[in-house]
C-alpha atoms as a PDB file:
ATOM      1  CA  UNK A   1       6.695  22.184  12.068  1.00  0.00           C
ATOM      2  CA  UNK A   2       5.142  19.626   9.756  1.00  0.00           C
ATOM      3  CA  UNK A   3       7.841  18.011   7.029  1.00  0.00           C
ATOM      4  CA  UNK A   4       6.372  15.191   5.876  1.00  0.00           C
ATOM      5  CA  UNK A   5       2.713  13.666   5.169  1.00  0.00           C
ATOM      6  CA  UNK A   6       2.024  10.303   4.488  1.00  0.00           C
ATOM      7  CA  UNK A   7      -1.036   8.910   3.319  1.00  0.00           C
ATOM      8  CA  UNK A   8      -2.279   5.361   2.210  1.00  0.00           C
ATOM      9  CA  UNK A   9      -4.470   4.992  -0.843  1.00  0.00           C
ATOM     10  CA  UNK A  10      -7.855   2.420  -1.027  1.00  0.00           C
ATOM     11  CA  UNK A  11     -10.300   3.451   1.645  1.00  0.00           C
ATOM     12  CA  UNK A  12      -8.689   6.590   2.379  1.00  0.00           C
ATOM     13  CA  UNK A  13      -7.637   9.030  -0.616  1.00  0.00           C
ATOM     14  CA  UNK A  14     -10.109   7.073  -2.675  1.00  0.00           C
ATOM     15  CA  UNK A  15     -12.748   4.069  -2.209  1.00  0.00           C
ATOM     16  CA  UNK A  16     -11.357   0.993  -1.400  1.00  0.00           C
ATOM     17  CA  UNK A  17     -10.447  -1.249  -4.894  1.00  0.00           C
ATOM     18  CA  UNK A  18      -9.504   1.180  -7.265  1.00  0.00           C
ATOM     19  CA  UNK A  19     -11.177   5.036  -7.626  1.00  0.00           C
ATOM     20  CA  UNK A  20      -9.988   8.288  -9.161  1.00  0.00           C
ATOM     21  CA  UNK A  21      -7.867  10.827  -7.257  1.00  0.00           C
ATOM     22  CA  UNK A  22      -9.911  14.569  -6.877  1.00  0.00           C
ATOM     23  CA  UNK A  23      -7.886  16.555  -8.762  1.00  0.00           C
ATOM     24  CA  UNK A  24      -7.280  18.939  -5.799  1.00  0.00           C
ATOM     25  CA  UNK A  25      -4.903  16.788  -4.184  1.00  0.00           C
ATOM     26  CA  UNK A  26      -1.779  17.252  -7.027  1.00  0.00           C
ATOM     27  CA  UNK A  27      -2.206  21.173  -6.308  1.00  0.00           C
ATOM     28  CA  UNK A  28      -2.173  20.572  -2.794  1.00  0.00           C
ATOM     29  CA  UNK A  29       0.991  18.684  -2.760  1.00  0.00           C
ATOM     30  CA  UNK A  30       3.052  21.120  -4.879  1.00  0.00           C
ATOM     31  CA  UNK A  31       1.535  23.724  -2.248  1.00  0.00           C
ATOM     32  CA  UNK A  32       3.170  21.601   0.575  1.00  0.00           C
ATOM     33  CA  UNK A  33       5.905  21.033  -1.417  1.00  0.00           C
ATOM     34  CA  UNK A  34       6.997  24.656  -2.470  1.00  0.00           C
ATOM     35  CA  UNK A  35       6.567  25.331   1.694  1.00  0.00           C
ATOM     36  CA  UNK A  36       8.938  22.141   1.894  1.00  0.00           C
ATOM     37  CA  UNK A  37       7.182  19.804   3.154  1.00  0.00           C
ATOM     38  CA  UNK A  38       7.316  16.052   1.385  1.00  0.00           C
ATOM     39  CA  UNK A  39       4.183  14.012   0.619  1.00  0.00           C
ATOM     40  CA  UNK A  40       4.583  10.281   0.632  1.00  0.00           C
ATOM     41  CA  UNK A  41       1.420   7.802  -1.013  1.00  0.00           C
ATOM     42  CA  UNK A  42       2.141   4.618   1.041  1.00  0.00           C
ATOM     43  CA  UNK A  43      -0.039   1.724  -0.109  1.00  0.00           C
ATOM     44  CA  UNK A  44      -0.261  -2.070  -0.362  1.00  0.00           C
ATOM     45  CA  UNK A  45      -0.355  -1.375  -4.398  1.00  0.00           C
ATOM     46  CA  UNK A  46       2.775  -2.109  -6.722  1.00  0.00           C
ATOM     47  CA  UNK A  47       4.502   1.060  -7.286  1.00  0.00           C
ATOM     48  CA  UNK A  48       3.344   1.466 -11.146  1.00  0.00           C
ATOM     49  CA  UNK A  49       0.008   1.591  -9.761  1.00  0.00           C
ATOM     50  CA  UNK A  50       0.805   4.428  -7.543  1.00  0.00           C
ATOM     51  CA  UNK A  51       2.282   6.344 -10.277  1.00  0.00           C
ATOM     52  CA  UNK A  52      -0.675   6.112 -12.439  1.00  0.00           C
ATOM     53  CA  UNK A  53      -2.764   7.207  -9.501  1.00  0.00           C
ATOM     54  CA  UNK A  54      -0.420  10.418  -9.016  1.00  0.00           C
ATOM     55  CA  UNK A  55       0.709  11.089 -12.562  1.00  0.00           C
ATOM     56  CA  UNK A  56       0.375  14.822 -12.500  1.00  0.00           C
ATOM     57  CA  UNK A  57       2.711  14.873  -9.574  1.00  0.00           C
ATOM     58  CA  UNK A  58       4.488  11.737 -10.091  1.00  0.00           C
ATOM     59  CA  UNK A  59       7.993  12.889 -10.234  1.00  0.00           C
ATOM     60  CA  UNK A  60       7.428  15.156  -6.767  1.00  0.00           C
ATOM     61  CA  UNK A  61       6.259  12.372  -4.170  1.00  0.00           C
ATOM     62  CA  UNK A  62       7.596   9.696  -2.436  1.00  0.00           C
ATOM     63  CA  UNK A  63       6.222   5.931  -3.027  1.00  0.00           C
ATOM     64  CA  UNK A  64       5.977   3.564  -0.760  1.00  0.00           C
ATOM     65  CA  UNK A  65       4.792   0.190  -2.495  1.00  0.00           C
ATOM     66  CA  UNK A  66       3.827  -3.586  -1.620  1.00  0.00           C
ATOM     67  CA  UNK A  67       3.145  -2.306   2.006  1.00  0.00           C
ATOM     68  CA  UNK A  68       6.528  -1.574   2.797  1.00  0.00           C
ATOM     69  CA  UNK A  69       8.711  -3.941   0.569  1.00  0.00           C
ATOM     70  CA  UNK A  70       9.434  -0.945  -1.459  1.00  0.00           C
ATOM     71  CA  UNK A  71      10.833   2.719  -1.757  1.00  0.00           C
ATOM     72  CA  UNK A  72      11.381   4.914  -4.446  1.00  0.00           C
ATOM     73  CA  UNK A  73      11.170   8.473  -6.066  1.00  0.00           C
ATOM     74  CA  UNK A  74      10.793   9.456  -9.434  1.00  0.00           C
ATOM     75  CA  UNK A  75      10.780   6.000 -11.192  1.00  0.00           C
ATOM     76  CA  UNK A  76      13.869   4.946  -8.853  1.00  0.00           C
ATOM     77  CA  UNK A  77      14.164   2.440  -6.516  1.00  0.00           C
ATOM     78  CA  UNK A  78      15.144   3.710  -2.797  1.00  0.00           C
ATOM     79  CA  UNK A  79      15.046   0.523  -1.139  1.00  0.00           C
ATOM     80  CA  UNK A  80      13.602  -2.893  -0.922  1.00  0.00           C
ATOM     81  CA  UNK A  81      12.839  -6.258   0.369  1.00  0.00           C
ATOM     82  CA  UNK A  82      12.781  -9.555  -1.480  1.00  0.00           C
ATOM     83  CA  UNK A  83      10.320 -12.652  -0.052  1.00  0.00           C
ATOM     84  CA  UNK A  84      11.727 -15.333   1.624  1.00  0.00           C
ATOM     85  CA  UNK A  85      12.353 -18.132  -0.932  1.00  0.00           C
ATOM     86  CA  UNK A  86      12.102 -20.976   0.777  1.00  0.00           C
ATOM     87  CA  UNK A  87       8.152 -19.757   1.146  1.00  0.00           C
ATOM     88  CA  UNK A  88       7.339 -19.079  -2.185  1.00  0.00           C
ATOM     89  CA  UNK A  89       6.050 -22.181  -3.375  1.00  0.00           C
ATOM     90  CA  UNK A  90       3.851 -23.370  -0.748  1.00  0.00           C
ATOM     91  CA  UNK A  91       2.455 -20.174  -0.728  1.00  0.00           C
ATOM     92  CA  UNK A  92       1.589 -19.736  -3.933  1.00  0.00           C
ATOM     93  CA  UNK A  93       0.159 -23.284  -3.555  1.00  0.00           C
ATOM     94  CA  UNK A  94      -1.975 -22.531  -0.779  1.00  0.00           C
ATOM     95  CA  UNK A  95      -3.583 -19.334  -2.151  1.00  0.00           C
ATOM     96  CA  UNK A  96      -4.569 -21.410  -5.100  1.00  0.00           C
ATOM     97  CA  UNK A  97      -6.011 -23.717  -2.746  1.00  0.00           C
ATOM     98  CA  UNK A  98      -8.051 -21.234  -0.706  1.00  0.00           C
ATOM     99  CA  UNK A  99     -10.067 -20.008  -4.539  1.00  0.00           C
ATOM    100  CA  UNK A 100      -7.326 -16.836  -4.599  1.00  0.00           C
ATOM    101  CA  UNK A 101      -5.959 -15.357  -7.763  1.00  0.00           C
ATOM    102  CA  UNK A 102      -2.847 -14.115  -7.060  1.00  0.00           C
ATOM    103  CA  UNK A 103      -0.311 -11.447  -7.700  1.00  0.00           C
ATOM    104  CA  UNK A 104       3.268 -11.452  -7.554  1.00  0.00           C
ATOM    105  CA  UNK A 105       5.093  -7.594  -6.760  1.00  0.00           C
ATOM    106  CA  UNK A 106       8.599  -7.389  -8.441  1.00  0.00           C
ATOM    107  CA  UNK A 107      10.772  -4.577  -8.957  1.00  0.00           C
ATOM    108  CA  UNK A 108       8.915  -2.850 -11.940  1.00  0.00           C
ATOM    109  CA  UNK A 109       5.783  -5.242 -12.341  1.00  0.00           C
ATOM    110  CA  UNK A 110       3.737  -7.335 -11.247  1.00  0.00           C
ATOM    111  CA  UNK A 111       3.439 -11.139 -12.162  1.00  0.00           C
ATOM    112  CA  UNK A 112       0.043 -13.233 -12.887  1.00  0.00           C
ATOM    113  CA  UNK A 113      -1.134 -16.296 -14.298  1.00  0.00           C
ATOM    114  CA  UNK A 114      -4.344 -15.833 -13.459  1.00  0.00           C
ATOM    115  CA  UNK A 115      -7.271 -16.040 -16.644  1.00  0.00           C
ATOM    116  CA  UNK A 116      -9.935 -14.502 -14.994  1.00  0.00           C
ATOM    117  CA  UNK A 117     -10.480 -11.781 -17.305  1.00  0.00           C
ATOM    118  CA  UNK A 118     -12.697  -9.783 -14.954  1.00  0.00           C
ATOM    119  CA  UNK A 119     -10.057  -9.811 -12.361  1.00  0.00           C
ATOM    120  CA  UNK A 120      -6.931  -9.395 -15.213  1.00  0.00           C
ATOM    121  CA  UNK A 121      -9.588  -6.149 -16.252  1.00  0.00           C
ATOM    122  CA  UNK A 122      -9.723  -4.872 -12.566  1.00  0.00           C
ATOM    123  CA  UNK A 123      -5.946  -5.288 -11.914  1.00  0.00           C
ATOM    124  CA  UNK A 124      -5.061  -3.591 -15.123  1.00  0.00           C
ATOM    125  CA  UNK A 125      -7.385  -1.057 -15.370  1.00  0.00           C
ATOM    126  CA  UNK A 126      -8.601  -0.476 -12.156  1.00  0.00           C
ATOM    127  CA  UNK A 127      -5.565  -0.119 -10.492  1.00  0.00           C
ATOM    128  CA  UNK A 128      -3.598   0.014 -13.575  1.00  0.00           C
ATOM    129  CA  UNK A 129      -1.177  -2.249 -12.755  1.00  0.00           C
ATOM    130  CA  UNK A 130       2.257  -2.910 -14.844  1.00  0.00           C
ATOM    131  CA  UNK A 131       1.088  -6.216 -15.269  1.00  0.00           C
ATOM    132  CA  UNK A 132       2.723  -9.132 -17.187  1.00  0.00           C
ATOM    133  CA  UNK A 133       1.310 -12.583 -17.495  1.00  0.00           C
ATOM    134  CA  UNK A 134       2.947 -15.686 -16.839  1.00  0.00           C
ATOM    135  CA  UNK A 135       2.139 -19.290 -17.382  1.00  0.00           C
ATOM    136  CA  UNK A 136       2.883 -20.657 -13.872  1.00  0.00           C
ATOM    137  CA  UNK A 137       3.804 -18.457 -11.237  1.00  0.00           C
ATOM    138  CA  UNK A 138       5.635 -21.655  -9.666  1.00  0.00           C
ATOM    139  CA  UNK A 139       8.189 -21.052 -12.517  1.00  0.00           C
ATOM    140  CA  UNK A 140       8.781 -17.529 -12.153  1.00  0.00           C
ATOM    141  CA  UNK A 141      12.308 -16.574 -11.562  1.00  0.00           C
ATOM    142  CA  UNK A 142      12.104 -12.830 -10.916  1.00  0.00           C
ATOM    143  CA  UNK A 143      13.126 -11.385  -7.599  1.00  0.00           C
ATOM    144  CA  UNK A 144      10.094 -11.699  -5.354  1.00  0.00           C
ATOM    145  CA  UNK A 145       9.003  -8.920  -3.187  1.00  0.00           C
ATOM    146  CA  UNK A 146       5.246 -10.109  -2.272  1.00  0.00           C
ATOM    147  CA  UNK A 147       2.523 -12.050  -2.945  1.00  0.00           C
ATOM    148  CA  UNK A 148      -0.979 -11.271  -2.616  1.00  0.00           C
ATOM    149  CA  UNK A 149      -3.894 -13.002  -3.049  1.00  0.00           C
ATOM    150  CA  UNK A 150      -7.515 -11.682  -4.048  1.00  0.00           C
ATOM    151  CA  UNK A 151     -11.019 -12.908  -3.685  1.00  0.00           C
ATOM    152  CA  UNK A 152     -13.240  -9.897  -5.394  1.00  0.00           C
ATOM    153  CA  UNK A 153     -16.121 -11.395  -3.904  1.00  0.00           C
ATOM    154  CA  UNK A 154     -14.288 -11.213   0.171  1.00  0.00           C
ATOM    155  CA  UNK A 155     -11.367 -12.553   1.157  1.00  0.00           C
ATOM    156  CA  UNK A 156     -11.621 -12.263   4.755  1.00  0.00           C
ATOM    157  CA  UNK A 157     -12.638 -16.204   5.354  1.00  0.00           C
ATOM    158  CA  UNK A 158     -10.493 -17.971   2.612  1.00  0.00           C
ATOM    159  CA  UNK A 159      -7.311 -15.716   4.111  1.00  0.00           C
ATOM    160  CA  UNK A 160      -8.306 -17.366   7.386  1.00  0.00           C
ATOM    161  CA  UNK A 161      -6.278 -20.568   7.379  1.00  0.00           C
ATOM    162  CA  UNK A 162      -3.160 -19.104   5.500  1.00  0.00           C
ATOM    163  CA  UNK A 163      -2.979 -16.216   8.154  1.00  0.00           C
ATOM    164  CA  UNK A 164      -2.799 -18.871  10.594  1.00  0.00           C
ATOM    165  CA  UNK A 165      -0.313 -21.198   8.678  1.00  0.00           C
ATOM    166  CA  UNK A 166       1.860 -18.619   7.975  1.00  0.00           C
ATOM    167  CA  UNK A 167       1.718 -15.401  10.776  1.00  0.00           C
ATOM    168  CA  UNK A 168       4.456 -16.909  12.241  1.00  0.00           C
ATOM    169  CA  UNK A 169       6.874 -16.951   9.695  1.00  0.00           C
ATOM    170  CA  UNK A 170       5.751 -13.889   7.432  1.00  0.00           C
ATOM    171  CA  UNK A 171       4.377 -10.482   7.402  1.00  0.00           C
ATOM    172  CA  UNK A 172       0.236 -11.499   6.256  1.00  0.00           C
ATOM    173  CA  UNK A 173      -1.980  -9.001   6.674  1.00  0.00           C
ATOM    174  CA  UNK A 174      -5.539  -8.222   4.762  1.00  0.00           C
ATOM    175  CA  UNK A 175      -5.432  -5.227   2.705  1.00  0.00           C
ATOM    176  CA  UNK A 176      -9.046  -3.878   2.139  1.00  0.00           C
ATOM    177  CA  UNK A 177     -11.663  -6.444   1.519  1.00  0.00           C
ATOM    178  CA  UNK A 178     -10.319  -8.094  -1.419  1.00  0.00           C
ATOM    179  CA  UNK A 179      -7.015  -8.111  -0.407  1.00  0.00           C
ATOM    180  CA  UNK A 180      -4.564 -10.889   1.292  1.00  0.00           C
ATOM    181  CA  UNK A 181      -0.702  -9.611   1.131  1.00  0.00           C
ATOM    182  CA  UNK A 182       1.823 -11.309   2.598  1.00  0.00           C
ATOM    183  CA  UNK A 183       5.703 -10.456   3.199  1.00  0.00           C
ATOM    184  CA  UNK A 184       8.869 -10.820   4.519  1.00  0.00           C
ATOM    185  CA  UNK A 185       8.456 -10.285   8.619  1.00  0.00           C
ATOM    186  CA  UNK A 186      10.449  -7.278   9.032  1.00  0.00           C
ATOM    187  CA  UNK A 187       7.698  -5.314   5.976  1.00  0.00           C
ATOM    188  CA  UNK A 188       5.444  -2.793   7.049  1.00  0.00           C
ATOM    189  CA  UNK A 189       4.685   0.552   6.242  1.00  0.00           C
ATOM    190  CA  UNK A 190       5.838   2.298   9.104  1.00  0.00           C
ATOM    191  CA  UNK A 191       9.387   0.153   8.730  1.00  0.00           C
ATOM    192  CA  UNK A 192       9.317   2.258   5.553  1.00  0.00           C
ATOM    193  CA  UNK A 193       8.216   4.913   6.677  1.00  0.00           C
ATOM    194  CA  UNK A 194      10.838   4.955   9.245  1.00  0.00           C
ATOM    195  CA  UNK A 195      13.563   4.529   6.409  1.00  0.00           C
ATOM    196  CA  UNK A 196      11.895   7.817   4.886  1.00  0.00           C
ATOM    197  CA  UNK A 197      12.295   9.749   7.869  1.00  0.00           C
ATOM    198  CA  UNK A 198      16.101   8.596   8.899  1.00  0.00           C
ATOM    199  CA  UNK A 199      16.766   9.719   5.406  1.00  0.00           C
ATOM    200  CA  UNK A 200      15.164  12.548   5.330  1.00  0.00           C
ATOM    201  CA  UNK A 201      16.122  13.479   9.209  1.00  0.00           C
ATOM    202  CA  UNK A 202      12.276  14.059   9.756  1.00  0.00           C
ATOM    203  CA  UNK A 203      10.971  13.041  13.346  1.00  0.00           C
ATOM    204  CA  UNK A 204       7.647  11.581  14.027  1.00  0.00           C
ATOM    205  CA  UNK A 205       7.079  14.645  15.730  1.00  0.00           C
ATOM    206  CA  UNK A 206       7.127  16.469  12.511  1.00  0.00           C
ATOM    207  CA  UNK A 207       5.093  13.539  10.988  1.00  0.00           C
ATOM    208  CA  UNK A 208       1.337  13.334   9.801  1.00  0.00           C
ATOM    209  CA  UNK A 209      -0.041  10.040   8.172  1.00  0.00           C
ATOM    210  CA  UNK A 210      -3.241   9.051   7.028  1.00  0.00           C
ATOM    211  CA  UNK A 211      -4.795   5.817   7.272  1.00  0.00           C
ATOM    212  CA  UNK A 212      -7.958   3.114   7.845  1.00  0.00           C
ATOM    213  CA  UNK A 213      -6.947  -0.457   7.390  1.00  0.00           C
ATOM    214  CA  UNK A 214      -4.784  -2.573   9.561  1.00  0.00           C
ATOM    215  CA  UNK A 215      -2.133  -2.638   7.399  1.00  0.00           C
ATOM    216  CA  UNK A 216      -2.206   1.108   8.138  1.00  0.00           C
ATOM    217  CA  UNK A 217      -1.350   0.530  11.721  1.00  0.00           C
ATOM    218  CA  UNK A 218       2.137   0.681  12.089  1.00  0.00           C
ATOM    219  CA  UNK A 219       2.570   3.877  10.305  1.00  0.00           C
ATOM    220  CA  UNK A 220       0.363   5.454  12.431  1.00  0.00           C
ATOM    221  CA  UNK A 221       2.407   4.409  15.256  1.00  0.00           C
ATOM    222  CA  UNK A 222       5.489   5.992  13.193  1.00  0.00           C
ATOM    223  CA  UNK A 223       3.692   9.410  13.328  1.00  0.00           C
ATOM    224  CA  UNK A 224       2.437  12.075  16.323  1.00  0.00           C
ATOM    225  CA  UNK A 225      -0.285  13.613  14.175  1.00  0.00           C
ATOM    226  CA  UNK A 226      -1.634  10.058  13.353  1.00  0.00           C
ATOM    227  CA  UNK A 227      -5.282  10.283  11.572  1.00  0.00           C
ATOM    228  CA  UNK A 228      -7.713   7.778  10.821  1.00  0.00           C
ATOM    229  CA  UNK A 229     -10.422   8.054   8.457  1.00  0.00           C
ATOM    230  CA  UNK A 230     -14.226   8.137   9.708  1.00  0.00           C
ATOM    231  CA  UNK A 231     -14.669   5.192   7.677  1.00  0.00           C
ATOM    232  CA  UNK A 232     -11.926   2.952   8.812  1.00  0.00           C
ATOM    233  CA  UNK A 233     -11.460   0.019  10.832  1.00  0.00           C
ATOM    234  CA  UNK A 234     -12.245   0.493  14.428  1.00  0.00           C
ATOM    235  CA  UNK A 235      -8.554  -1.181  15.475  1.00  0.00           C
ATOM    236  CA  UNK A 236      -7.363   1.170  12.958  1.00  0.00           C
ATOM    237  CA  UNK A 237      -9.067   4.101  15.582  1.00  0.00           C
ATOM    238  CA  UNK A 238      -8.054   3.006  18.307  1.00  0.00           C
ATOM    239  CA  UNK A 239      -4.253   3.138  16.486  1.00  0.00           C
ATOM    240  CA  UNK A 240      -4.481   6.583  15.424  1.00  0.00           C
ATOM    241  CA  UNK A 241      -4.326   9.912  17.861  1.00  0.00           C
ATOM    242  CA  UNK A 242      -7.056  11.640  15.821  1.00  0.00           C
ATOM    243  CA  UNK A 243      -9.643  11.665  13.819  1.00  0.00           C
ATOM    244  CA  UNK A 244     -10.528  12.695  10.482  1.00  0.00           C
ATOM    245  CA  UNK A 245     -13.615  13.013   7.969  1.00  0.00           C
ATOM    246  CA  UNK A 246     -14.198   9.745   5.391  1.00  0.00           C
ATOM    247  CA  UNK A 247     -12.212   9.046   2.127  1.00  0.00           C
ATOM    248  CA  UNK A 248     -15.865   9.888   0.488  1.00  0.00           C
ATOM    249  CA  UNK A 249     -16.065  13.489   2.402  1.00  0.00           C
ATOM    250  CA  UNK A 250     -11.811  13.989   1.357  1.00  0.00           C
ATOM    251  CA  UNK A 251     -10.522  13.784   4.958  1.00  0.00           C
ATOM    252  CA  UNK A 252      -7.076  13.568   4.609  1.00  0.00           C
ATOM    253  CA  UNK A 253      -7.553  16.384   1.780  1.00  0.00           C
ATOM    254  CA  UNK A 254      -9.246  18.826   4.250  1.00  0.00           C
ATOM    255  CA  UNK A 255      -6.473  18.268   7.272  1.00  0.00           C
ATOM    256  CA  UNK A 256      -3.651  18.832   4.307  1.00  0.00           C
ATOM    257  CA  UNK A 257      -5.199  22.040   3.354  1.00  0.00           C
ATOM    258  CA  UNK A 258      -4.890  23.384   6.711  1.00  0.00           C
ATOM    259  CA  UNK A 259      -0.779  23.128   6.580  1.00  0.00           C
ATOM    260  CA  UNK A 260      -0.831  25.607   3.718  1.00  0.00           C
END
């Protein structure tokens, strides 16, 4: 018996950098729900993003947030993980050498000081970010949870030489094609998915997730009833045990019908 779905967001519920939620989905999940089984939106977006994405529903799904570094249910925090500190600095630095604007996921916000106002626009009302500006991000002295870097126009060859500076010592991963996050090591969504399921006393076994970028990978791996989009990576494929329609055609929407 199924108990839990978990799905990510960009390139699978909707396209990849933003997109609007078919309305379908909220009265699917409150059909899954009232037959007890929990949904889960797992994503590498901050948390207040996630909420505005799922706003009808908000208060009866699970979030998973910042690819893993956080956990939380109606507004509360479950669980999280803070950045290493030694690393925040020079990686801050780095991004801002390699043409990134960056992001910085805290608790309940997220930190910028970039003033590109078509990227401020797209994090704010694209993705509707909690967003609060900041002079110098080297000055910040919130807790830390991650730090991502964008490039709207690809970010796929800047991320290059920070993956390879810093794979080692940190969770890095690209998120979509904008999108460079990195971590602490131990982050990934199927870590927190994992927490989900110990807490909930749900198996894989009684598991289905939804994904298409790498940074989908390890959830799939957390799941039997693993699915990856039509339109997703082809190492995010090979990950998953099955097979679904694109994010365009709704997919994951069609397989969730089929558990009511």
């Amino acid at each position: 018996m199924i108990k839990l779905i978990v799905s990510d967001l960009d390139g699978t519920l909707v396209e990849d950098g933003g997109g609007v939620l078919n309305p379908e989905y909220f009265s699917v999940i409150r059909g899954l729900k009232a037959k007890g089984i929990y949904f889960c939106a797992a994503s590498g977006r901050h948390a207040s993003g996630i909420e505005h994405l799922f706003l009808p529903v908000k208060d009866e799904i699970f979030y998973i947030g910042g690819n893993g570094t956080y956990v939380g249910c109606r507004g509360r925090e479950l669980y999280r993980t803070e950045y290493k500190t030694e690393l925040t600095r020079a990686m801050i630095h780095d991004m801002r050498a390699a043409g990134m604007e960056i992001i910085v996921d805290s608790s309940d916000c997220v930190y910028t000081d970039s003033q590109d106002q078509r990227f401020l626009a797209w994090i704010q009302n694209g993705y509707h970010f909690r967003v609060r500006q900041v002079e110098d991000l080297l000055e910040l002295t919130a807790p830390v949870m991650k730090i991502a870097g964008c490039r709207m126009d690809g970010i796929a060859e800047a991320a290059r030489p920070v993956m390879e500076k810093y794979g080692g010592k940190l969770k890095v991963t690209l998120s979509g094609n904008q999108w460079l996050d990195t971590m602490e090591r131990s982050v990934n969504k199927g870590a927190a998915v994992k927490i989900l399921q110990d807490g909930l006393m749900i198996r894989p076994e009684e598991t289905v997730v939804f994904g298409d970028q790498m940074n989908d990978v390890e959830m799939l791996k957390q799941a039997y009833y693993s699915f990856a989009v039509a339109n997703a990576r082809p190492e995010t494929k090979q990950a998953a045990r099955f097979l679904a329609d694109s994010n365009e055609n709704l997919g994951p929407l069609k397989i969730m019908r089929l558990f009511l």
